[in-house]
PDB file of N, CA and C in Angstrom:
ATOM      1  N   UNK A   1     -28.075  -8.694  -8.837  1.00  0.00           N
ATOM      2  CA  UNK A   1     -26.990  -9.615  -9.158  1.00  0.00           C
ATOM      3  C   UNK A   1     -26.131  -8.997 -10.253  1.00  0.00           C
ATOM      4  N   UNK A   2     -24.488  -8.963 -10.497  1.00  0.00           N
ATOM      5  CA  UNK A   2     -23.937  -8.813 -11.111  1.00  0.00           C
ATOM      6  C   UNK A   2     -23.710  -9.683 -12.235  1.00  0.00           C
ATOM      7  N   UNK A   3     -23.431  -8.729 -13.509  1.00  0.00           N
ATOM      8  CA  UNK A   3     -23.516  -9.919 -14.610  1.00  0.00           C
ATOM      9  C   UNK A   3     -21.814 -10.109 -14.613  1.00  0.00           C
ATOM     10  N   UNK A   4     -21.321 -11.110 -15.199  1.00  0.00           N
ATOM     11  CA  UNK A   4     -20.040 -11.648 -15.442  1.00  0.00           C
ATOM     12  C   UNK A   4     -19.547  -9.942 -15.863  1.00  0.00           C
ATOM     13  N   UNK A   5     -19.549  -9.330 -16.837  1.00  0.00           N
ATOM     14  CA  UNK A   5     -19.127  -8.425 -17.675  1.00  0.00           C
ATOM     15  C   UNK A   5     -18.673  -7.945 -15.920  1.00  0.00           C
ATOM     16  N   UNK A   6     -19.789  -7.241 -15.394  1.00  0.00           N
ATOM     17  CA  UNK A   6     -19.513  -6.385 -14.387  1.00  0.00           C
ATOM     18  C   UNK A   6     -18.178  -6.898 -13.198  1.00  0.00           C
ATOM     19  N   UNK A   7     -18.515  -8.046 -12.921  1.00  0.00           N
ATOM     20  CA  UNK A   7     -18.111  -8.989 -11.922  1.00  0.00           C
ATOM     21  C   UNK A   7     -16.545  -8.690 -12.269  1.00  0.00           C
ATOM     22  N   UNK A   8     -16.214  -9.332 -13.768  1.00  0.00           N
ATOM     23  CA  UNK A   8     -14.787  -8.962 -13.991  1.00  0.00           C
ATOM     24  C   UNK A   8     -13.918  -7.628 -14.291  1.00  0.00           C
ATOM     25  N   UNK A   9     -14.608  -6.517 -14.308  1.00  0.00           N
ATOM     26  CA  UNK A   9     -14.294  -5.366 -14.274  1.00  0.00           C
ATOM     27  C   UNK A   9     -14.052  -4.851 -12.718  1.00  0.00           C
ATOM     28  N   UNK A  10     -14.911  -5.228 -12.047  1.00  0.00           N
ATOM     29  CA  UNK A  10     -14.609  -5.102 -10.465  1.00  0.00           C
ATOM     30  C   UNK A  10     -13.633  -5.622  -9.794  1.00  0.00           C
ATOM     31  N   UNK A  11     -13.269  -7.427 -10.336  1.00  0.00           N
ATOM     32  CA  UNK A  11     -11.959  -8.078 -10.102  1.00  0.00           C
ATOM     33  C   UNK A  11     -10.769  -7.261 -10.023  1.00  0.00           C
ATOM     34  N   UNK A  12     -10.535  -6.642 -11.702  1.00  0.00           N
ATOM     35  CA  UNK A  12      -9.815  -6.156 -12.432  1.00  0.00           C
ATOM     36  C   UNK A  12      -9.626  -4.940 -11.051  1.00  0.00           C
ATOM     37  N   UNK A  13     -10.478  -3.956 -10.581  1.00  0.00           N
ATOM     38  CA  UNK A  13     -10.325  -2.846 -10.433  1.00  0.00           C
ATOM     39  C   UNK A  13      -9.746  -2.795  -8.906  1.00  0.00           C
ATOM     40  N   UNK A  14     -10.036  -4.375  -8.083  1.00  0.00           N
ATOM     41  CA  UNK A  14      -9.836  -4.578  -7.013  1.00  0.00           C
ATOM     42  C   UNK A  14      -8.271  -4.755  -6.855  1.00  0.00           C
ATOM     43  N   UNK A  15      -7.411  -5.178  -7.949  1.00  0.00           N
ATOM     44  CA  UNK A  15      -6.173  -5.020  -7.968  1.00  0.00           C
ATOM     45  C   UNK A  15      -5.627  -3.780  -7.531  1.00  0.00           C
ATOM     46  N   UNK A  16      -6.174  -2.488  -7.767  1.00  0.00           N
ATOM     47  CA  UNK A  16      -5.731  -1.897  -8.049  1.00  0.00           C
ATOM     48  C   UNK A  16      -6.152  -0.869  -7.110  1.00  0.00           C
ATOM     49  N   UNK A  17      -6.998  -0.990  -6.331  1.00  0.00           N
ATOM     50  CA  UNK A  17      -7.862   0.185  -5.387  1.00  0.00           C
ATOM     51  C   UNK A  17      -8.833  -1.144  -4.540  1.00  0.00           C
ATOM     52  N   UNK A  18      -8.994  -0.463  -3.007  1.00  0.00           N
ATOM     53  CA  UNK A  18      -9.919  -1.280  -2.192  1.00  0.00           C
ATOM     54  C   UNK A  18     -11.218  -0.679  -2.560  1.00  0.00           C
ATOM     55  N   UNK A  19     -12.103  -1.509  -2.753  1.00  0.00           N
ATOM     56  CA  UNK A  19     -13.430  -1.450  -3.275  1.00  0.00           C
ATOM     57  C   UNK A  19     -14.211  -1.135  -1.917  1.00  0.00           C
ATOM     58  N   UNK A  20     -14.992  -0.348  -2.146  1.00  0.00           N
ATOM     59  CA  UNK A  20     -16.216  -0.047  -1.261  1.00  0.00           C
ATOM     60  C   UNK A  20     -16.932  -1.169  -1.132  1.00  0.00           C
ATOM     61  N   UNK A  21     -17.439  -1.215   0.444  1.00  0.00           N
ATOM     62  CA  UNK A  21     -18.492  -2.448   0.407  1.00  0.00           C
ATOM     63  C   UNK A  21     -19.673  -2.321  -0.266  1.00  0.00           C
ATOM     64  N   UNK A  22     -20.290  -1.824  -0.714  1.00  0.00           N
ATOM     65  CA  UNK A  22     -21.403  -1.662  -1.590  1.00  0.00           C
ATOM     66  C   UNK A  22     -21.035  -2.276  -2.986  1.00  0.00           C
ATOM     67  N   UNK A  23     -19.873  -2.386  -3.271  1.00  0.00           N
ATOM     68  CA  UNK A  23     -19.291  -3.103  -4.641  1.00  0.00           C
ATOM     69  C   UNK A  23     -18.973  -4.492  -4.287  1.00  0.00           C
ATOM     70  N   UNK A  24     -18.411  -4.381  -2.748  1.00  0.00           N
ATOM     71  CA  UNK A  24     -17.354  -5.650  -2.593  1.00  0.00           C
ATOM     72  C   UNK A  24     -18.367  -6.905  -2.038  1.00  0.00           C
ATOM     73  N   UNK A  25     -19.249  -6.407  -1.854  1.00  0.00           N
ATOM     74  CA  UNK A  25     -20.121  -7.614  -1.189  1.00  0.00           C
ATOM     75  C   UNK A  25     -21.008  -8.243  -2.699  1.00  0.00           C
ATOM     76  N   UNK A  26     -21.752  -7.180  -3.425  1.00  0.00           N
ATOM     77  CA  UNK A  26     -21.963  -8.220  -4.636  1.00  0.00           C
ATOM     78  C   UNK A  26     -21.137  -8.737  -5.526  1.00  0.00           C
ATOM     79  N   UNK A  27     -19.828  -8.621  -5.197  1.00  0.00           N
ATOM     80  CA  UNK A  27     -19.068  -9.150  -6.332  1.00  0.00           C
ATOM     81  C   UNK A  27     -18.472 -10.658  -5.766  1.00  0.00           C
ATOM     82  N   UNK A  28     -18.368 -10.491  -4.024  1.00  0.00           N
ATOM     83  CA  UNK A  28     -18.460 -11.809  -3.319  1.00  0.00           C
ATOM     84  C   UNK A  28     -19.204 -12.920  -3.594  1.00  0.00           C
ATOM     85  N   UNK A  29     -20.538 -12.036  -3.872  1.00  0.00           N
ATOM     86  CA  UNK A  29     -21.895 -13.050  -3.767  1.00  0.00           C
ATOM     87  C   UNK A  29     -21.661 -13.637  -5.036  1.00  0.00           C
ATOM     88  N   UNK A  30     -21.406 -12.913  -6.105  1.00  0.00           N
ATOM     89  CA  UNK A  30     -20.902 -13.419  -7.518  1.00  0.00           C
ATOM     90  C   UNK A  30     -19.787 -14.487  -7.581  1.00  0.00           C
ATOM     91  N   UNK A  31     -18.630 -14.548  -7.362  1.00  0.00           N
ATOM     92  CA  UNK A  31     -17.691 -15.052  -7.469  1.00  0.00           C
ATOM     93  C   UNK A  31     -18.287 -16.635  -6.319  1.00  0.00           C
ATOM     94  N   UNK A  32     -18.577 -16.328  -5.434  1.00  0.00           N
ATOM     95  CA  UNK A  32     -19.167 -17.257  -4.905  1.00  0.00           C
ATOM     96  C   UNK A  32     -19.973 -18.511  -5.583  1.00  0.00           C
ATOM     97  N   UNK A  33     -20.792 -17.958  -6.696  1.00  0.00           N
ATOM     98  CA  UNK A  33     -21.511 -18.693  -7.512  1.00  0.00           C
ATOM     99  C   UNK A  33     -21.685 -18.819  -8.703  1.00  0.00           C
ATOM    100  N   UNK A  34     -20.395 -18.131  -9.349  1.00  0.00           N
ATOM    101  CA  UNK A  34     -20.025 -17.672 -11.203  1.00  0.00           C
ATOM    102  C   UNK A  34     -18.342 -18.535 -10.805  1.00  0.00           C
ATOM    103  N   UNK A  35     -18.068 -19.844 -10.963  1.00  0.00           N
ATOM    104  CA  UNK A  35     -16.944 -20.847 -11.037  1.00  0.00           C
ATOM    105  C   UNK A  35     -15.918 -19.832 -12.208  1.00  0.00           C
ATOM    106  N   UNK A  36     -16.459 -19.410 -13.449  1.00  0.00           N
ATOM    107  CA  UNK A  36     -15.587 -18.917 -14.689  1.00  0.00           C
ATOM    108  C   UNK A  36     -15.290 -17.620 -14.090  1.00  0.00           C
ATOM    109  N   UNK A  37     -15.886 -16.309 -13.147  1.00  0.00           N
ATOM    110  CA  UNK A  37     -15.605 -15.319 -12.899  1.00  0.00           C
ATOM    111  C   UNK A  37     -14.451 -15.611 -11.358  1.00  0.00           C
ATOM    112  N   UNK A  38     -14.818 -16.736 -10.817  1.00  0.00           N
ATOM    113  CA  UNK A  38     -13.653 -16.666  -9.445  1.00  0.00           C
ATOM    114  C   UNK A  38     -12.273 -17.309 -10.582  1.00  0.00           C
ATOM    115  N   UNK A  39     -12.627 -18.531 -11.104  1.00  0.00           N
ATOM    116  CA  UNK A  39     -11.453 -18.612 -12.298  1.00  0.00           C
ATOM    117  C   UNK A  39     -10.513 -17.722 -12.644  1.00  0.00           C
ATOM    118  N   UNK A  40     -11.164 -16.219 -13.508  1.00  0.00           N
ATOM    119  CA  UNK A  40     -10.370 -14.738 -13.748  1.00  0.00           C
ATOM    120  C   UNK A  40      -9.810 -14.615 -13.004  1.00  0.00           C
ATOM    121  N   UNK A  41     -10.409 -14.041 -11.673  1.00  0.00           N
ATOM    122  CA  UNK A  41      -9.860 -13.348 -10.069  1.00  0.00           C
ATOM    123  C   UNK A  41      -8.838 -14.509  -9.821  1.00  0.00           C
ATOM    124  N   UNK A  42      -8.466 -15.569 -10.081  1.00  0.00           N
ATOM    125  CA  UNK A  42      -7.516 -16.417  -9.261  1.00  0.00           C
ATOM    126  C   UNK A  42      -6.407 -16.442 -10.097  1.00  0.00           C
ATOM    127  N   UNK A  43      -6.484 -16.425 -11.769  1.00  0.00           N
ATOM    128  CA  UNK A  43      -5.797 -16.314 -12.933  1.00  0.00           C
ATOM    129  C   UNK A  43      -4.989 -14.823 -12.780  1.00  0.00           C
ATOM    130  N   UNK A  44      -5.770 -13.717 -12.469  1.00  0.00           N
ATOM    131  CA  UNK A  44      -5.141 -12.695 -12.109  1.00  0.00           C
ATOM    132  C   UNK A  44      -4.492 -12.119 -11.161  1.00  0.00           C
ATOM    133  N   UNK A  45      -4.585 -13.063  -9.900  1.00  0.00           N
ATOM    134  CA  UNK A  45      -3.551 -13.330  -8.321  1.00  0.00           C
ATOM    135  C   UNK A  45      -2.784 -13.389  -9.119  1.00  0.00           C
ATOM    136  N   UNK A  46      -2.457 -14.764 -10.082  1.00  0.00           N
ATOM    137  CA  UNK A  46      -1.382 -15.503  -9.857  1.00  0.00           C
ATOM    138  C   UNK A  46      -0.493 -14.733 -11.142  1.00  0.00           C
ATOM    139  N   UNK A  47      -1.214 -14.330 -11.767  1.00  0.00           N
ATOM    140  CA  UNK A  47      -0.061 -13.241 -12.983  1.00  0.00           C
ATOM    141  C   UNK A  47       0.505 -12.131 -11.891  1.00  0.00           C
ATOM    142  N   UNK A  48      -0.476 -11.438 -11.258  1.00  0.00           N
ATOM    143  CA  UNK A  48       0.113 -10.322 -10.742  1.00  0.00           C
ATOM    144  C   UNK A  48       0.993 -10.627  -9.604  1.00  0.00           C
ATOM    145  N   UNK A  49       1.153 -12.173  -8.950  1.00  0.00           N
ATOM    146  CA  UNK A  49       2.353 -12.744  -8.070  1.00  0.00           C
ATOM    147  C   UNK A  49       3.964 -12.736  -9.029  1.00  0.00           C
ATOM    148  N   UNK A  50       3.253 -13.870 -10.133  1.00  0.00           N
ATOM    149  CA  UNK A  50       4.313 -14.086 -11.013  1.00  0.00           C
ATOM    150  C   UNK A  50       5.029 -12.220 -11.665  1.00  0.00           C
ATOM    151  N   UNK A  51       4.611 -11.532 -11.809  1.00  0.00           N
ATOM    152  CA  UNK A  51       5.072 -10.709 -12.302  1.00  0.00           C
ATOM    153  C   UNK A  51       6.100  -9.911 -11.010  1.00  0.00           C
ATOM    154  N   UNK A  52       5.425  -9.727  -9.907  1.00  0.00           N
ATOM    155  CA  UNK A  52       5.681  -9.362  -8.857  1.00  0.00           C
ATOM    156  C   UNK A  52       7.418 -10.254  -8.320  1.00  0.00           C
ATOM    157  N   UNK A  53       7.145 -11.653  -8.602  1.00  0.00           N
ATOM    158  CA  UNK A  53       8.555 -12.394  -8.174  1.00  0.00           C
ATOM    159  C   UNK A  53       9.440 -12.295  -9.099  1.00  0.00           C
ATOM    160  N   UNK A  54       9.171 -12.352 -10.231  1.00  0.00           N
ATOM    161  CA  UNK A  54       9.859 -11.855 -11.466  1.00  0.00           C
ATOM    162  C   UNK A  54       9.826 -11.246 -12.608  1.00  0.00           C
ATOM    163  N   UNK A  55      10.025 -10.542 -12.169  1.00  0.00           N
ATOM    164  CA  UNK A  55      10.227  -9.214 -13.116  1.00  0.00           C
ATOM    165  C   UNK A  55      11.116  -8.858 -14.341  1.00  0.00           C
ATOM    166  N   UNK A  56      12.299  -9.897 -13.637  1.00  0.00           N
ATOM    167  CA  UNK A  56      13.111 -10.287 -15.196  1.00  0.00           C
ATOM    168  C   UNK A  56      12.927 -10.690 -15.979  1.00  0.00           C
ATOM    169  N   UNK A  57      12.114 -11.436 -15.874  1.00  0.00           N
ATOM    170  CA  UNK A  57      11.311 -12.812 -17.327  1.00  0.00           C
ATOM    171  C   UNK A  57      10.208 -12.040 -17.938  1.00  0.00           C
ATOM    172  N   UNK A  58       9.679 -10.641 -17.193  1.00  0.00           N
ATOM    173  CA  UNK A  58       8.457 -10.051 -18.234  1.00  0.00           C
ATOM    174  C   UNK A  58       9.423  -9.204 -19.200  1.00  0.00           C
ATOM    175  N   UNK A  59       9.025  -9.991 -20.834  1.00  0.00           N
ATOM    176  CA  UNK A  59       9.409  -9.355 -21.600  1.00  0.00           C
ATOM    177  C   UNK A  59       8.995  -8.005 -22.221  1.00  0.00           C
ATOM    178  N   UNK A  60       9.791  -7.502 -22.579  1.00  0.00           N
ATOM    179  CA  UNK A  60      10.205  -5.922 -22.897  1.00  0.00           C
ATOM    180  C   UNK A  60      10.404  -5.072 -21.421  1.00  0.00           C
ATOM    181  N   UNK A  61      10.130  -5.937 -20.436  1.00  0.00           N
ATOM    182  CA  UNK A  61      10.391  -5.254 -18.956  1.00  0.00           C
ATOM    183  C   UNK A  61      12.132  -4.743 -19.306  1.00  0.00           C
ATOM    184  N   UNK A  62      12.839  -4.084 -18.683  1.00  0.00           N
ATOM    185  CA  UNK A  62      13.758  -3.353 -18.994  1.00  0.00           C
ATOM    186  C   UNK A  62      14.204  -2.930 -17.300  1.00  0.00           C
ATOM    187  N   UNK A  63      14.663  -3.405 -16.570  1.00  0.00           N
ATOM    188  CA  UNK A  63      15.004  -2.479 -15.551  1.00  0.00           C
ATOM    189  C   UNK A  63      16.827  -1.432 -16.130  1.00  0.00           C
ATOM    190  N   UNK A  64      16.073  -0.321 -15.485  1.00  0.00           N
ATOM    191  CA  UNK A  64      16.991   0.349 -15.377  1.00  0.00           C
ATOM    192  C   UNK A  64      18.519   0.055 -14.876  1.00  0.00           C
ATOM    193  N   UNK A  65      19.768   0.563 -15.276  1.00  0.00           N
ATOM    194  CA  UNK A  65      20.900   0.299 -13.986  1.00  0.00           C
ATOM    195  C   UNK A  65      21.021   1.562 -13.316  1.00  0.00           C
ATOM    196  N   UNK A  66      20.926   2.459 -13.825  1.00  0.00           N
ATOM    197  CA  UNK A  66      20.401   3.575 -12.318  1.00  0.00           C
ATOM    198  C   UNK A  66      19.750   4.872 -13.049  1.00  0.00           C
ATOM    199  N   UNK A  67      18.900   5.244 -11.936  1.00  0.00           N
ATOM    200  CA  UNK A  67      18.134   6.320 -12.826  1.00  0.00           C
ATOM    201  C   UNK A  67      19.103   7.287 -13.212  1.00  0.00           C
ATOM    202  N   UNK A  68      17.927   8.359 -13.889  1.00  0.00           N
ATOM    203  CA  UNK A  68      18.907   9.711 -14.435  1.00  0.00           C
ATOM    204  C   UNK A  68      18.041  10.525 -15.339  1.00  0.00           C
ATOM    205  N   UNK A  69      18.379  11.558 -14.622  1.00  0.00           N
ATOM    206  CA  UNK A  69      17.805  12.546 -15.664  1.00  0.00           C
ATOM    207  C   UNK A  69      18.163  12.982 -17.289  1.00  0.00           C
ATOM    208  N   UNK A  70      17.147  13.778 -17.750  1.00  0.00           N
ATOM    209  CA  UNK A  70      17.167  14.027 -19.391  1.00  0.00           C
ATOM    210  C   UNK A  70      18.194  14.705 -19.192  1.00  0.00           C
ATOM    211  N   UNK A  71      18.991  15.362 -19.911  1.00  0.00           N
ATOM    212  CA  UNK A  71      19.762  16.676 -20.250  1.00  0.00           C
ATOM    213  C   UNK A  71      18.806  17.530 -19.975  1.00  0.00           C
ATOM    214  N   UNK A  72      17.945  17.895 -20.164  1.00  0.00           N
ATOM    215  CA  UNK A  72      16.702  19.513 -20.029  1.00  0.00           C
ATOM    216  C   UNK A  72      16.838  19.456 -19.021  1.00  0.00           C
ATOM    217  N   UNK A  73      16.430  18.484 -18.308  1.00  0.00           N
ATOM    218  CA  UNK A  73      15.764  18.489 -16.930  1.00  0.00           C
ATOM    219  C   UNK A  73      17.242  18.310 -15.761  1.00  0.00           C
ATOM    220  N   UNK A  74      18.708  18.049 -16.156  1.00  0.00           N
ATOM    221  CA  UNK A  74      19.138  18.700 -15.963  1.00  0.00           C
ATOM    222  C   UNK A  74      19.481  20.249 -15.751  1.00  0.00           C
ATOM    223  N   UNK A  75      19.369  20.445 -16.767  1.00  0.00           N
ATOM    224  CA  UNK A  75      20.059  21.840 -17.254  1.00  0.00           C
ATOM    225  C   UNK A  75      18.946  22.435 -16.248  1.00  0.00           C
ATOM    226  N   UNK A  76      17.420  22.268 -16.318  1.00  0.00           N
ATOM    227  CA  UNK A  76      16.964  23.278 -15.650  1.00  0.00           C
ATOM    228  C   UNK A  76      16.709  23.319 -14.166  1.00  0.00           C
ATOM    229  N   UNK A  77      17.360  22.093 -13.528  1.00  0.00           N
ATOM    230  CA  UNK A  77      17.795  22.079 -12.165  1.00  0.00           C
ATOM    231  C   UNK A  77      18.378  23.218 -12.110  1.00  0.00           C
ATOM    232  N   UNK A  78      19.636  22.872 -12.852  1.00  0.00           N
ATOM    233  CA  UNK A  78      20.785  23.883 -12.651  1.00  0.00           C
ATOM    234  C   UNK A  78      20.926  25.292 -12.765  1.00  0.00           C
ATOM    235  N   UNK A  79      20.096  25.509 -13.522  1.00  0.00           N
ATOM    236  CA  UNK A  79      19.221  26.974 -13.633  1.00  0.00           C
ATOM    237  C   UNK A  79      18.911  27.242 -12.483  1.00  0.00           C
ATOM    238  N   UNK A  80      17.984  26.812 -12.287  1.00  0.00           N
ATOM    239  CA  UNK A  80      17.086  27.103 -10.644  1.00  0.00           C
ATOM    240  C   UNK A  80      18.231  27.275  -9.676  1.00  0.00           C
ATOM    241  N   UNK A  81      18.802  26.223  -9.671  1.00  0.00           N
ATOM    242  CA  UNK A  81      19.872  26.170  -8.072  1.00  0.00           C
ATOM    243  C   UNK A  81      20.710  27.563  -8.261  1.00  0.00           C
ATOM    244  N   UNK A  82      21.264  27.794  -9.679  1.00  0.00           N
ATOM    245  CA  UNK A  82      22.359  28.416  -9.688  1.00  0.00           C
ATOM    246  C   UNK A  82      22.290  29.937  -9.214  1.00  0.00           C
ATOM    247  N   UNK A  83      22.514  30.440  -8.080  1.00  0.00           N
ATOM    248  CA  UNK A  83      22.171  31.909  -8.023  1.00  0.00           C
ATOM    249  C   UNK A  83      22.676  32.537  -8.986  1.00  0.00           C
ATOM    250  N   UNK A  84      21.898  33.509  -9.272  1.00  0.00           N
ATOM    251  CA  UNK A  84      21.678  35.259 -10.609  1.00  0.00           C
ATOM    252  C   UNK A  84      22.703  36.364  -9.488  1.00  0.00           C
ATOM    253  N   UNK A  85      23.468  36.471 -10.437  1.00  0.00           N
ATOM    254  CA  UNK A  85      24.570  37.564 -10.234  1.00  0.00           C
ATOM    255  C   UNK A  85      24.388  38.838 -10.227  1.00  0.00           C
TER     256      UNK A  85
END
């Protein structure tokens, strides 16, 4: 059996990568019968929805108005492209 500690580190990690069944089935059996650990996992749907629909309201979020390169990383495009005489 997984302890809470574990349970929510696996939640956490399931965001982010599909879990092997050897992970994904005891963490089922857990959440199944730990009410405070399916709690997390449902708390963390719904941030990672909310963040997902809006993106404007997460503060210090910053979208760009269009990308662009550094000056260096200019310049050393331009290097490269530029044929040597």
């Amino acid at each position: 059996m997984l302890s809470c500690k574990e349970a929510t580190r696996l939640v956490s990690d399931s965001l982010d990568r599909k879990l092997p069944f050897r992970l994904l089935l005891p963490l089922r059996i857990h959440l199944l019968l730990c009410k405070f650990c399916d709690r997390y996992r449902k708390h963390l749907l719904f941030i990672r929805e909310a963040v997902r629909r809006h993106p404007d309201r997460v503060e210090g979020h910053e979208e760009p108005s269009s990308p662009s390169l550094s000056p260096e990383a200019r310049e050393r495009i331009t290097r490269f492209l530029t044929p040597e005489d």
